[in-house]
Protein backbone atom coordinates (compact mmCIF):
# COMPACT_ATOMS: atom_id res chain seq x y z
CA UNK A 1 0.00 0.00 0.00
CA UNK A 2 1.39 3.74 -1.26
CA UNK A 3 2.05 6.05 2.02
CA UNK A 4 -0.78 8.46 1.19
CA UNK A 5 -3.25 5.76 1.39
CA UNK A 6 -1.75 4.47 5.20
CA UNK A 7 -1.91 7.98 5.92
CA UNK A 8 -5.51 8.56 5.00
CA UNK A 9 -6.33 5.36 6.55
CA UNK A 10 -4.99 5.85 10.02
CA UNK A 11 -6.51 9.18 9.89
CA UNK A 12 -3.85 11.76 9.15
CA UNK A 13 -4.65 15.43 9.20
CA UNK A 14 -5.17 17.22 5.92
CA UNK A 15 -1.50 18.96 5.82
CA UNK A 16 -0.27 15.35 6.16
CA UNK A 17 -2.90 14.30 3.45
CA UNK A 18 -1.23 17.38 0.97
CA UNK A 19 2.55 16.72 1.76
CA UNK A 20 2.19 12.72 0.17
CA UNK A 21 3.12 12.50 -3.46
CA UNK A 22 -0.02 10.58 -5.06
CA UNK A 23 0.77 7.10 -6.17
CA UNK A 24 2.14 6.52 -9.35
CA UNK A 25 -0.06 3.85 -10.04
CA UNK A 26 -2.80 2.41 -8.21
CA UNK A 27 -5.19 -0.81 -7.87
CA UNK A 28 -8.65 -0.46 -9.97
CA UNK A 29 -11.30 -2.56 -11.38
CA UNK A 30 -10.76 -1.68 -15.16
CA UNK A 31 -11.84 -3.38 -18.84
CA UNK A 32 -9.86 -3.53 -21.64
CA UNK A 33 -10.16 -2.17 -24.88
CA UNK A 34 -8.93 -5.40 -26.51
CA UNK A 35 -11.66 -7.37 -24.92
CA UNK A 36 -13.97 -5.25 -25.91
CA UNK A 37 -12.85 -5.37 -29.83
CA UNK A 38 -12.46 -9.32 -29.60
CA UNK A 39 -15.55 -10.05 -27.98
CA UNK A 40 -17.76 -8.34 -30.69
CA UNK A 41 -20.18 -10.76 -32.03
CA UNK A 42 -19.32 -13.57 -30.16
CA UNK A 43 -22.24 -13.44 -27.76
CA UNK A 44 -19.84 -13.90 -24.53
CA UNK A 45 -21.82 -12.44 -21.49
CA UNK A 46 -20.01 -13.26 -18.54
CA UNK A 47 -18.73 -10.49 -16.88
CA UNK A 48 -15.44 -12.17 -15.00
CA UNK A 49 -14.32 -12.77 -18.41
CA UNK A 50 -13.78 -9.04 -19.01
CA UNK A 51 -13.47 -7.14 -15.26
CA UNK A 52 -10.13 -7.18 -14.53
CA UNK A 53 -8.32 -6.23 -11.26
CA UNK A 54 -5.01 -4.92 -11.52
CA UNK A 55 -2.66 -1.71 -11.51
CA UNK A 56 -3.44 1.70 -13.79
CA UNK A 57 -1.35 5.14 -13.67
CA UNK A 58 -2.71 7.96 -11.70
CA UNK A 59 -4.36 10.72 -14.31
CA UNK A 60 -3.52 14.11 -13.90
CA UNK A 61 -6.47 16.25 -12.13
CA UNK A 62 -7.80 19.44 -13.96
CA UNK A 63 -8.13 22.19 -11.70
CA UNK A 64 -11.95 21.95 -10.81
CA UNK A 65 -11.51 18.09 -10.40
CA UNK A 66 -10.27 16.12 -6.80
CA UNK A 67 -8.73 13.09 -6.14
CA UNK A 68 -10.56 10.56 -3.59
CA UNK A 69 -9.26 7.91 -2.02
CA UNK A 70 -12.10 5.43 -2.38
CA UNK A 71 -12.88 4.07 0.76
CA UNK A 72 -15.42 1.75 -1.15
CA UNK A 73 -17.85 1.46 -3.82
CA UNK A 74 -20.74 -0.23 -5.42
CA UNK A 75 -22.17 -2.41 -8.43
CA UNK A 76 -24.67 -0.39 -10.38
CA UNK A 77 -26.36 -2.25 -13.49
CA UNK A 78 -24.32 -0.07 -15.63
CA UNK A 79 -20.82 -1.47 -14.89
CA UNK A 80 -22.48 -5.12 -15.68
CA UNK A 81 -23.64 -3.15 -19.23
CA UNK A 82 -19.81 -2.13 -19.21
CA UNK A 83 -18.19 -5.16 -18.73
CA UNK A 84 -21.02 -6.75 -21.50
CA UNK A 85 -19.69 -4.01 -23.98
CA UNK A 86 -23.61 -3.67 -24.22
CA UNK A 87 -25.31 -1.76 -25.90
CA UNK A 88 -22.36 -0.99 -27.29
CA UNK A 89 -18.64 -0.80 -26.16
CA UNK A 90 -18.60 1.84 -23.35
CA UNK A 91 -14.64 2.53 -24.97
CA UNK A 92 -16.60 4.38 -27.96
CA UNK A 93 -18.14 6.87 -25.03
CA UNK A 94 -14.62 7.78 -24.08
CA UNK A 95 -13.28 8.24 -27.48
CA UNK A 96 -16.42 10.42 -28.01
CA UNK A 97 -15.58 12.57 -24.85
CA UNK A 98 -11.67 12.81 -25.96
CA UNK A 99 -12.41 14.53 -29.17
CA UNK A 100 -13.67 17.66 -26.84
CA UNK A 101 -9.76 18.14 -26.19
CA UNK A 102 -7.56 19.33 -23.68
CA UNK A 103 -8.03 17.17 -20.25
CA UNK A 104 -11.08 14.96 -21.74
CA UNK A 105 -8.36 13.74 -23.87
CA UNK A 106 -6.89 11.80 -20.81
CA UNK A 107 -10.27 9.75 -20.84
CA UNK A 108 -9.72 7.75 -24.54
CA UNK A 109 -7.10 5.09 -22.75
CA UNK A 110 -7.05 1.81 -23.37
CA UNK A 111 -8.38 0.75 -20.19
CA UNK A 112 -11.65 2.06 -18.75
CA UNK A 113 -11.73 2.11 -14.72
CA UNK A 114 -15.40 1.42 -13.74
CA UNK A 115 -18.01 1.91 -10.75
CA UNK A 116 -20.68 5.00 -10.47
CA UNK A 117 -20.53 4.89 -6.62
CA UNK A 118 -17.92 5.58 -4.09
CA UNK A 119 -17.40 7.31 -0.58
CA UNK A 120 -13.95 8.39 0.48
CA UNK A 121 -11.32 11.10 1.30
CA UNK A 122 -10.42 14.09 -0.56
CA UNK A 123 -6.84 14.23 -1.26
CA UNK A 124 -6.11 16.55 -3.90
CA UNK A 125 -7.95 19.54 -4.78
CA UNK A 126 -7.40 21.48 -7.71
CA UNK A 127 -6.74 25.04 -8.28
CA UNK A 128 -10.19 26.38 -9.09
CA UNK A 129 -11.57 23.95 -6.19
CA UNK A 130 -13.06 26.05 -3.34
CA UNK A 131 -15.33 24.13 -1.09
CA UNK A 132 -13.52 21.03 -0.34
CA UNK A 133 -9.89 20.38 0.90
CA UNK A 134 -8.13 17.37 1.69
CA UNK A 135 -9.21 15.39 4.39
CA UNK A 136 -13.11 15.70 3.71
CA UNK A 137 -15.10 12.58 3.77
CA UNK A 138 -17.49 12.61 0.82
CA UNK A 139 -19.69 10.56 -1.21
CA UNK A 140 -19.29 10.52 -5.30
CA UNK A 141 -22.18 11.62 -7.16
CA UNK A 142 -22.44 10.04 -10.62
CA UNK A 143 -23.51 13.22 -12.79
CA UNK A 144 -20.62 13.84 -14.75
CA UNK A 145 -22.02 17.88 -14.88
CA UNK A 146 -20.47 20.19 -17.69
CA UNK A 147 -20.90 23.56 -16.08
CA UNK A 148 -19.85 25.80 -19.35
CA UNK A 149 -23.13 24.46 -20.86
CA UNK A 150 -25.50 26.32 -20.75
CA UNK A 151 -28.43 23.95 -20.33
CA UNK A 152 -26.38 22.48 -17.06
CA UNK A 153 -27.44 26.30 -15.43
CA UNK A 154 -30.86 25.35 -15.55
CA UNK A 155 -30.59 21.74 -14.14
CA UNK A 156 -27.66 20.01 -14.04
CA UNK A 157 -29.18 16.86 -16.41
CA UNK A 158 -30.08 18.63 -19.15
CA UNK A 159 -26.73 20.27 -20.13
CA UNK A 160 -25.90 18.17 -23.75
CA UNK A 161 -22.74 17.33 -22.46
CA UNK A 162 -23.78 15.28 -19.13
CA UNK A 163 -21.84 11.85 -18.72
CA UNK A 164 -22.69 9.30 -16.12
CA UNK A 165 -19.12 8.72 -14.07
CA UNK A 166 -17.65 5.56 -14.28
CA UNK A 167 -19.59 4.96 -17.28
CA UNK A 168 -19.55 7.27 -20.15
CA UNK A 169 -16.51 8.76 -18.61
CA UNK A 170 -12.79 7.22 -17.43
CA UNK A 171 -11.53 6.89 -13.66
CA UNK A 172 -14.69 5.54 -11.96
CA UNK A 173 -15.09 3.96 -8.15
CA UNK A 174 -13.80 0.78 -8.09
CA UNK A 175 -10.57 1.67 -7.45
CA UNK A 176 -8.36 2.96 -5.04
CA UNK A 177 -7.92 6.53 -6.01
CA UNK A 178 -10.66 8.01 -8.24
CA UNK A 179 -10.41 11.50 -10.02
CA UNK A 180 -14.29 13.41 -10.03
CA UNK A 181 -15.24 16.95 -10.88
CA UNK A 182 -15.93 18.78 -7.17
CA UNK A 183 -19.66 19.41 -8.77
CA UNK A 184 -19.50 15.84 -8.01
CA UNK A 185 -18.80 15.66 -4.02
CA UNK A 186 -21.49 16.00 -1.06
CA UNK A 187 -20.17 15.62 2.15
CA UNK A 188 -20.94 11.50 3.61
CA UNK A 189 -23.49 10.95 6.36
CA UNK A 190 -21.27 10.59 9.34
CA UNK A 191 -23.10 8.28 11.24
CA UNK A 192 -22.87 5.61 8.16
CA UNK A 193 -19.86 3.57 7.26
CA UNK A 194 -17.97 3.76 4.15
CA UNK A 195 -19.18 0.78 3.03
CA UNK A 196 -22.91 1.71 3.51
CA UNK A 197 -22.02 5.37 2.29
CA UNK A 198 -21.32 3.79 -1.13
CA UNK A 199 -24.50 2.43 -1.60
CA UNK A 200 -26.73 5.72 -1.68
CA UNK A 201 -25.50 8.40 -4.83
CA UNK A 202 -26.40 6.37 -8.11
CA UNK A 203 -29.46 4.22 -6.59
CA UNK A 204 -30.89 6.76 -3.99
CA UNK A 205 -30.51 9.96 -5.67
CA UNK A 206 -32.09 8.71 -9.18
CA UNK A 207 -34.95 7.33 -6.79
CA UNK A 208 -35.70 10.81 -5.46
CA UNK A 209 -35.97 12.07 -8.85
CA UNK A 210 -37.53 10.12 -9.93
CA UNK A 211 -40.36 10.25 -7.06
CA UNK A 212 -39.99 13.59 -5.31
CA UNK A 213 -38.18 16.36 -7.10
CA UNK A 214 -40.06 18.86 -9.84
CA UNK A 215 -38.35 17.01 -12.62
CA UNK A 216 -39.78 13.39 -12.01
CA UNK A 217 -43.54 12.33 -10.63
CA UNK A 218 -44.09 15.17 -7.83
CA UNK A 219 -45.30 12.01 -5.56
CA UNK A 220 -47.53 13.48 -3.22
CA UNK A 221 -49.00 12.50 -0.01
CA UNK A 222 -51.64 9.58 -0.60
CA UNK A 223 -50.32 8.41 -4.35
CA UNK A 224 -50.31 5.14 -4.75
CA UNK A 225 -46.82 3.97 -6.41
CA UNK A 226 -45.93 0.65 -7.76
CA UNK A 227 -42.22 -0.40 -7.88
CA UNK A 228 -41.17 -2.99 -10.38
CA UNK A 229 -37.79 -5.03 -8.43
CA UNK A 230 -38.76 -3.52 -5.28
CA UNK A 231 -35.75 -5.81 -3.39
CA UNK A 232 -33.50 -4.38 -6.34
CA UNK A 233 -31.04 -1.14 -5.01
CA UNK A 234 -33.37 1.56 -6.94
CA UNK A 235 -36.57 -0.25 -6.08
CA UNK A 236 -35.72 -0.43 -2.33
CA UNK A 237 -34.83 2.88 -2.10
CA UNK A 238 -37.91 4.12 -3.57
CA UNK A 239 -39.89 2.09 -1.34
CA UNK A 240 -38.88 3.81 1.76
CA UNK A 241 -38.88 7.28 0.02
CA UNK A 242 -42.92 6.77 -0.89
CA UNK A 243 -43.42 5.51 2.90
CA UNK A 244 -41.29 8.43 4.25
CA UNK A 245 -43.04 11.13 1.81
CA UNK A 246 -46.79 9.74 2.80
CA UNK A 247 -47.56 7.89 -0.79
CA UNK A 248 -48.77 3.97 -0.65
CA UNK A 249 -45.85 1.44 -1.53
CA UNK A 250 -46.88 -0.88 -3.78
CA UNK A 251 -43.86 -3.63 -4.37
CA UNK A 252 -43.30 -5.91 -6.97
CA UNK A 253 -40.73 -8.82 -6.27
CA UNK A 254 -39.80 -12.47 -7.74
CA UNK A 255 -39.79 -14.69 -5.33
CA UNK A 256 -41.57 -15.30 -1.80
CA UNK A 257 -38.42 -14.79 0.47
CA UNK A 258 -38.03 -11.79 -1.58
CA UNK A 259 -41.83 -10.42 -0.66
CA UNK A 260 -41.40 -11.32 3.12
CA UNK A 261 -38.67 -9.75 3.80
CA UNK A 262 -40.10 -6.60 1.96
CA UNK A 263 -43.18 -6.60 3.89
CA UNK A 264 -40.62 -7.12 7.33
CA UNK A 265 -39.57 -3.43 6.01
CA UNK A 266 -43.21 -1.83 5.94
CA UNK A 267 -43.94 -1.66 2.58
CA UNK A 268 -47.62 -1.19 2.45
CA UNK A 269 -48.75 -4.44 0.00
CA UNK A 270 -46.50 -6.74 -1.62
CA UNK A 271 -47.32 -8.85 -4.88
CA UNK A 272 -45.50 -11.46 -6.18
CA UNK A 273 -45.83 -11.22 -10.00
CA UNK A 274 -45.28 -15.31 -10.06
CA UNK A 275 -48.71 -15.08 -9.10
CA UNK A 276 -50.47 -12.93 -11.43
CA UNK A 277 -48.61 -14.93 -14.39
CA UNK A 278 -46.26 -12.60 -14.67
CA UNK A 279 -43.09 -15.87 -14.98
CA UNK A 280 -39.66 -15.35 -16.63
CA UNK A 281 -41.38 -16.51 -19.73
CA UNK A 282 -44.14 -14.25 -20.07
CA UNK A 283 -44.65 -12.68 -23.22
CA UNK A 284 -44.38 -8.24 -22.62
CA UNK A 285 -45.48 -7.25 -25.47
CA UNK A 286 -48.17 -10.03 -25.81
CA UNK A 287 -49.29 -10.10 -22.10
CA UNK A 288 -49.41 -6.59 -21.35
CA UNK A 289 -52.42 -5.66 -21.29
CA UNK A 290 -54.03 -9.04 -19.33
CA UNK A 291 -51.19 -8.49 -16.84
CA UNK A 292 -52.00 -5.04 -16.30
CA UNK A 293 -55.30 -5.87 -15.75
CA UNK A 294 -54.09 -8.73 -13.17
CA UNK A 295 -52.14 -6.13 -11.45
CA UNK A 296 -54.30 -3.77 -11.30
CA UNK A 297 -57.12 -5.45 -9.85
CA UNK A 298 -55.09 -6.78 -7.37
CA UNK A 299 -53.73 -3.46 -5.97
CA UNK A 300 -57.42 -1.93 -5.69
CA UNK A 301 -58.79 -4.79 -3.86
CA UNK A 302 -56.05 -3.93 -1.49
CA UNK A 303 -55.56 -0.33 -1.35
CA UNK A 304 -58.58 0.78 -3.13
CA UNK A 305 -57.42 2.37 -5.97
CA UNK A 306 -55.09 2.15 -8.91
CA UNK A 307 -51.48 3.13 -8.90
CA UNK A 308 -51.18 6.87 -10.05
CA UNK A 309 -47.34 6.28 -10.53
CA UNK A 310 -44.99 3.48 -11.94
CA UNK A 311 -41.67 3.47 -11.10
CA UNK A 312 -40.35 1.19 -13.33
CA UNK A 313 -36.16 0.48 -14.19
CA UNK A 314 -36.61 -3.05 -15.51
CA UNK A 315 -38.04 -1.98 -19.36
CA UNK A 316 -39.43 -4.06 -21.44
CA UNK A 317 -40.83 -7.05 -19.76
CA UNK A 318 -42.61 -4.55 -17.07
CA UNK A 319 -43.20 -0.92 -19.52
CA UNK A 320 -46.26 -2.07 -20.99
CA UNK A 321 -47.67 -3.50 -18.10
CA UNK A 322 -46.80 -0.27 -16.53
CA UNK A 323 -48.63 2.16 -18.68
CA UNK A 324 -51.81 0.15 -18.45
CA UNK A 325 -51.86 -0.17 -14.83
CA UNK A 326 -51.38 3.10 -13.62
CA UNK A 327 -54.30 5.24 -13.51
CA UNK A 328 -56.40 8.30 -15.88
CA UNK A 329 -54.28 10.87 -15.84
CA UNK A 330 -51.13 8.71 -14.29
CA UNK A 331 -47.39 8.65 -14.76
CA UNK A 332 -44.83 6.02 -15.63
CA UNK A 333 -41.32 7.09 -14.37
CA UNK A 334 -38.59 5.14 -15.70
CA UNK A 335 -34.63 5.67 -15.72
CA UNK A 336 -33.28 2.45 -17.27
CA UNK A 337 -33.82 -1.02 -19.25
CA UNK A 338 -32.40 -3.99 -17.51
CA UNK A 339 -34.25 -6.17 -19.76
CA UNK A 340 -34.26 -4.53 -22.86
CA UNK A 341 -34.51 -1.39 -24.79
CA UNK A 342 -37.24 -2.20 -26.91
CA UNK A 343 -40.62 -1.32 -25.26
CA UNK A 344 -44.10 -1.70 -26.72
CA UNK A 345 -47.30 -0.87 -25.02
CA UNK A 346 -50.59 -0.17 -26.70
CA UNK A 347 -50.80 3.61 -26.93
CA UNK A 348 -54.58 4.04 -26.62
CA UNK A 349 -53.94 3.12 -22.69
CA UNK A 350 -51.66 6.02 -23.02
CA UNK A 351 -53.20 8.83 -25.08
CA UNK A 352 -56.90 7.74 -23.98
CA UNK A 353 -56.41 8.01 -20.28
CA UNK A 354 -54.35 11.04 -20.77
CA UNK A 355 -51.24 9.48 -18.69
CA UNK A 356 -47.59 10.65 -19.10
CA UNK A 357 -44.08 9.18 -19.44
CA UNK A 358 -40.96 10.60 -17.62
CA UNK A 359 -37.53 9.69 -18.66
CA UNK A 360 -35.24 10.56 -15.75
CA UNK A 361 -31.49 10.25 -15.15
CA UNK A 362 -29.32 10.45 -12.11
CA UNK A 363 -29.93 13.48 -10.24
CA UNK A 364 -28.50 16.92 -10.28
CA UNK A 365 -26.19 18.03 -7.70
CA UNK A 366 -29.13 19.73 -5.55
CA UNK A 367 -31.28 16.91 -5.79
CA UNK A 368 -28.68 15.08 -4.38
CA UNK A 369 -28.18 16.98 -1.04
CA UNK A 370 -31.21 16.81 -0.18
CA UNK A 371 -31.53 12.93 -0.56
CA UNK A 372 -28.25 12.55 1.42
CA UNK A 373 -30.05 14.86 4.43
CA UNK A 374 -32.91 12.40 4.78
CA UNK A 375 -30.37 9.92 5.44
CA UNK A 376 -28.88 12.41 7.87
CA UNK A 377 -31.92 12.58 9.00
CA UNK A 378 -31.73 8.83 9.43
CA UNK A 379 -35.14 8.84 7.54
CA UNK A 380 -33.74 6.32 4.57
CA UNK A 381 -31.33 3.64 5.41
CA UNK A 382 -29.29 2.24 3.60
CA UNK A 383 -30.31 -0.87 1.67
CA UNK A 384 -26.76 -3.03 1.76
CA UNK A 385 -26.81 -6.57 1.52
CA UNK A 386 -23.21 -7.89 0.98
CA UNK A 387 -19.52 -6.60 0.55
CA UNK A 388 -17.14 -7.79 -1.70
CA UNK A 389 -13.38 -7.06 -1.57
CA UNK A 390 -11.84 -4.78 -4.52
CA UNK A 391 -10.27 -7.91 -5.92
CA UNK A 392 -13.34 -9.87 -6.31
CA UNK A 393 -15.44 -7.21 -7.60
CA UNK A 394 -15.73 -9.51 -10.54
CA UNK A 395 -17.82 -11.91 -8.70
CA UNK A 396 -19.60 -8.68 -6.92
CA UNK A 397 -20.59 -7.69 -11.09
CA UNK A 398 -21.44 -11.59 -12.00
CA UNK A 399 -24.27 -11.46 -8.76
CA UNK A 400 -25.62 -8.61 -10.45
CA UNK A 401 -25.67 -9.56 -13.91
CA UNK A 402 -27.28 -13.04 -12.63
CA UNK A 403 -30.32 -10.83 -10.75
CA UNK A 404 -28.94 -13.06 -7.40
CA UNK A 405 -28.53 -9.82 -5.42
CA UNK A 406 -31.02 -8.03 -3.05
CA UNK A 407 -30.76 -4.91 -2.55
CA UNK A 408 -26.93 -2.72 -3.10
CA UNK A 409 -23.86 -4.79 -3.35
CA UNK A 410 -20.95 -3.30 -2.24
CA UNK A 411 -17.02 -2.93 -2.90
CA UNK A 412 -14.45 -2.22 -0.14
CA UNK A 413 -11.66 -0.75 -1.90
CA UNK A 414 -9.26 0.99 0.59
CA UNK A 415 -11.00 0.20 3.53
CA UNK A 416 -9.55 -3.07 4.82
CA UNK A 417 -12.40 -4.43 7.02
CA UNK A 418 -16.49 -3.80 7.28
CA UNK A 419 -17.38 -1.30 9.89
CA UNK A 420 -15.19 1.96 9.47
CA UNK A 421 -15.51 5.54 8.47
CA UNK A 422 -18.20 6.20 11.35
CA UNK A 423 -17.05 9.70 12.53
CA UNK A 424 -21.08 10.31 14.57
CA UNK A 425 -21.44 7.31 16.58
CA UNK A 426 -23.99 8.88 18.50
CA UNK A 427 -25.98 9.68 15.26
CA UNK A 428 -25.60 6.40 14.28
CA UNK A 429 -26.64 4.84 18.06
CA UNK A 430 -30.04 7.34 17.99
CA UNK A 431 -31.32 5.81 14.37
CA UNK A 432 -30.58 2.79 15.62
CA UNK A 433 -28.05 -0.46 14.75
CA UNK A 434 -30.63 -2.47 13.92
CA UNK A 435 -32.74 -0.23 11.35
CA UNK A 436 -29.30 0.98 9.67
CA UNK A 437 -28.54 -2.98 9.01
CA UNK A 438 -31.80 -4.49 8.46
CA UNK A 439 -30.58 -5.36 5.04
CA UNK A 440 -27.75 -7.17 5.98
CA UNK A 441 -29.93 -9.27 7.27
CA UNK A 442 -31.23 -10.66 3.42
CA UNK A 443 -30.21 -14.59 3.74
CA UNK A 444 -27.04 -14.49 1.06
CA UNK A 445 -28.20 -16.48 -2.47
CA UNK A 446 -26.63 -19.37 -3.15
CA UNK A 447 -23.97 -19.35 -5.53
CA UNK A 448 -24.03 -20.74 -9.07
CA UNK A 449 -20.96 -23.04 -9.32
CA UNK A 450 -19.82 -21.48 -12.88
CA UNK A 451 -16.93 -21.04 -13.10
CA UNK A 452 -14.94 -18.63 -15.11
């Protein structure tokens, strides 16, 4: 391990934290450009085959960027889509990004590090960098935010040239030192570990978007909302933000264990789609509308009345389903496509009933605050399941990919044991042990026995 990262770790003031050289080199999860060109067309999925742990050089910072020591990280869907080289090969992104010039250039390498989550320690600030110095503990937001554009000054998402970290840009989380824009960096809950700290950005912040901010479904107090892969990291956090803002959580989950341990959390009514014929094999396109139907009349005979929002990530086995269920007048939310791009729903549902669609991505840096102050608030917990060391973050990304996880999965990349990075234990003793870790608590899936 490099100096500055045993300083940082055994807690070394921030003049300390300046005087260290930065590493030369340091540990990351990373692709290669070469797999990406030789798996092209031969239909090879597995992501240990192409997430590699090993040693990169440290990029130079621009002067509004920092350097973090990554305490730890997470897997987001998108770093399985990475390591896929699906849709297409995230390495034509960066080469996109390069041709901008001058320090985007550093991005077109022929490595990508990965990850769109991380919590840490400021180490380097760059000249134009004026609210953070070294020594903060922060969390990592994923909204790669170009602030000379000008539609970034009217919300930070809808400037032309917004990148999602880790992702469409170079030098992401899962890695010991990352290098972020400080539009990037809100300070990390102190009562949470850095572990748990990792979890939130990506997953929590595009929830509250989605749900609560101006720019997604303006959930008010009452709505009934139904959350496709309610047990997933996005789903779970939008459960407890429609419980904590006064809507109706309707959850959608796989399995039994999966919908009793989500009704253990207090989500209001639980369905498991197995038993409205809603299978692995179902048909989407075919089966919407019956399933919608299914769904529907299964959430008024509970609650009442009809969804009024869908918050829906999974795509196109769930959109159709989605935009028939929800009701007049209703809005289907959705921010990604873990089962494919390709929706179809029948539009009269749509048009006829005078519903909306929302596309929504990330969150801006505002948005972001104030999701990180209801977990301050101890309001929303964190939603972690297991930890996985930076050199099996491989295996971390195959649980994904396989849909074996519950809730977040995360990385420890610096920090050498579970457990650290509380600086408020009192904070952390008043919201109590036991609410902070209920997810741990998911019984761990059994593994698959592939190998690699």
């Amino acid at each position: 391990m490099d100096p500055l990262s045993k300083a940082v770790l055994n807690g070394a003031p921030p003049d300390e934290i300046e005087r260290l050289p930065l590493p030369d080199e340091f540990l990351a999860g990373h692709l290669r450009a070469t797999d990406a060109d030789a798996s092209a067309g031969t239909g090879v999925k597995d992501v240990r085959n192409t997430l590699h742990v090993g040693p990169v050089p440290m990029p130079e910072p621009a002067p509004d960027e920092v350097v973090v020591a990554v305490m730890a990280s997470s897997i987001n869907y998108n770093t399985v889509w990475s390591a896929m080289f699906e849709p297409i090969s995230t390495f034509t992104a960066l080469r996109r990004f390069a041709k901008q010039g001058g320090y985007a250039a550093r991005h077109d390498l022929p490595y990508q590090v990965v990850g769109s989550d991380a919590a840490g320690v400021v180490v380097r600030t760059g000249a134009g960098v004026r609210h953070w110095r070294a020594g903060d503990h922060v969390v990592v937001s994923p909204a790669y935010v170009d602030d000379q554009d000008p539609g970034s000054h009217d919300d930070g998402m809808m400037g032309e040239n917004l990148r999602a970290w880790g992702y469409e840009t170079n030098f992401g989380g899962l890695a010991h030192y990352t290098v972020v824009r400080a539009s990037q960096l809100v300070a990390k809950p102190p009562h949470l570990t850095w572990e748990e700290a990792a979890t939130v950005t990506l997953c929590a912040g595009t929830a509250y978007r989605m749900l609560v901010s101006d720019h997604g479904a303006r959930m008010k107090q009452g709505d009934v909302v139904l959350i496709w892969g309610a047990t997933g990291g996005l789903g779970a956090y939008a459960m407890q933000m429609v419980r904590n803002g006064g809507g109706i959580a309707v959850g959608v989950v796989s399995s039994a264990a999966k919908a009793e341990f989500l009704r253990a959390q207090g989500c209001d009514l639980v369905i498991d789609r197995r038993d409205l014929g809603m299978g692995d094999d179902a048909d989407p396109a075919a089966d919407a509308a019956e399933l919608g139907r299914r769904l529907r009349r299964a959430v008024v005979a509970e609650i009442g009345e009809a969804p009024r929002i869908a918050f829906d990530y999974v795509g196109r086995a769930t959109f159709g389903t989605s935009v028939h269920v929800v009701r007049r007048g209703g809005t289907v939310i959705t921010c990604g496509s873990s089962t494919g791009y390709q929706h179809t729903y029948d539009n009269r549902y749509l048009w006829m009933n005078l519903k909306r669609v929302i596309g929504s991505h990330i969150a801006n840096l505002q948005e972001q605050t104030e999701c990180l102050r209801l977990f301050n608030q101890g309001r929303i917990v964190p939603v972690l399941t297991r930890v996985f060391p930076l050199e099996e973050v491989a295996d971390a990304a195959r649980l994904v990919q396989e849909n074996r996880h519950v809730g977040k999965v995360a990385v420890r990349c610096l920090a050498p044991q579970d457990g650290l990075g509380v600086t408020d234990p009192a904070a952390r003793a008043r919201i109590g042990e036991d609410r902070l870790t209920a997810w741990r608590r998911v019984p761990a899936p059994a593994p698959t026995g592939a190998g690699r």
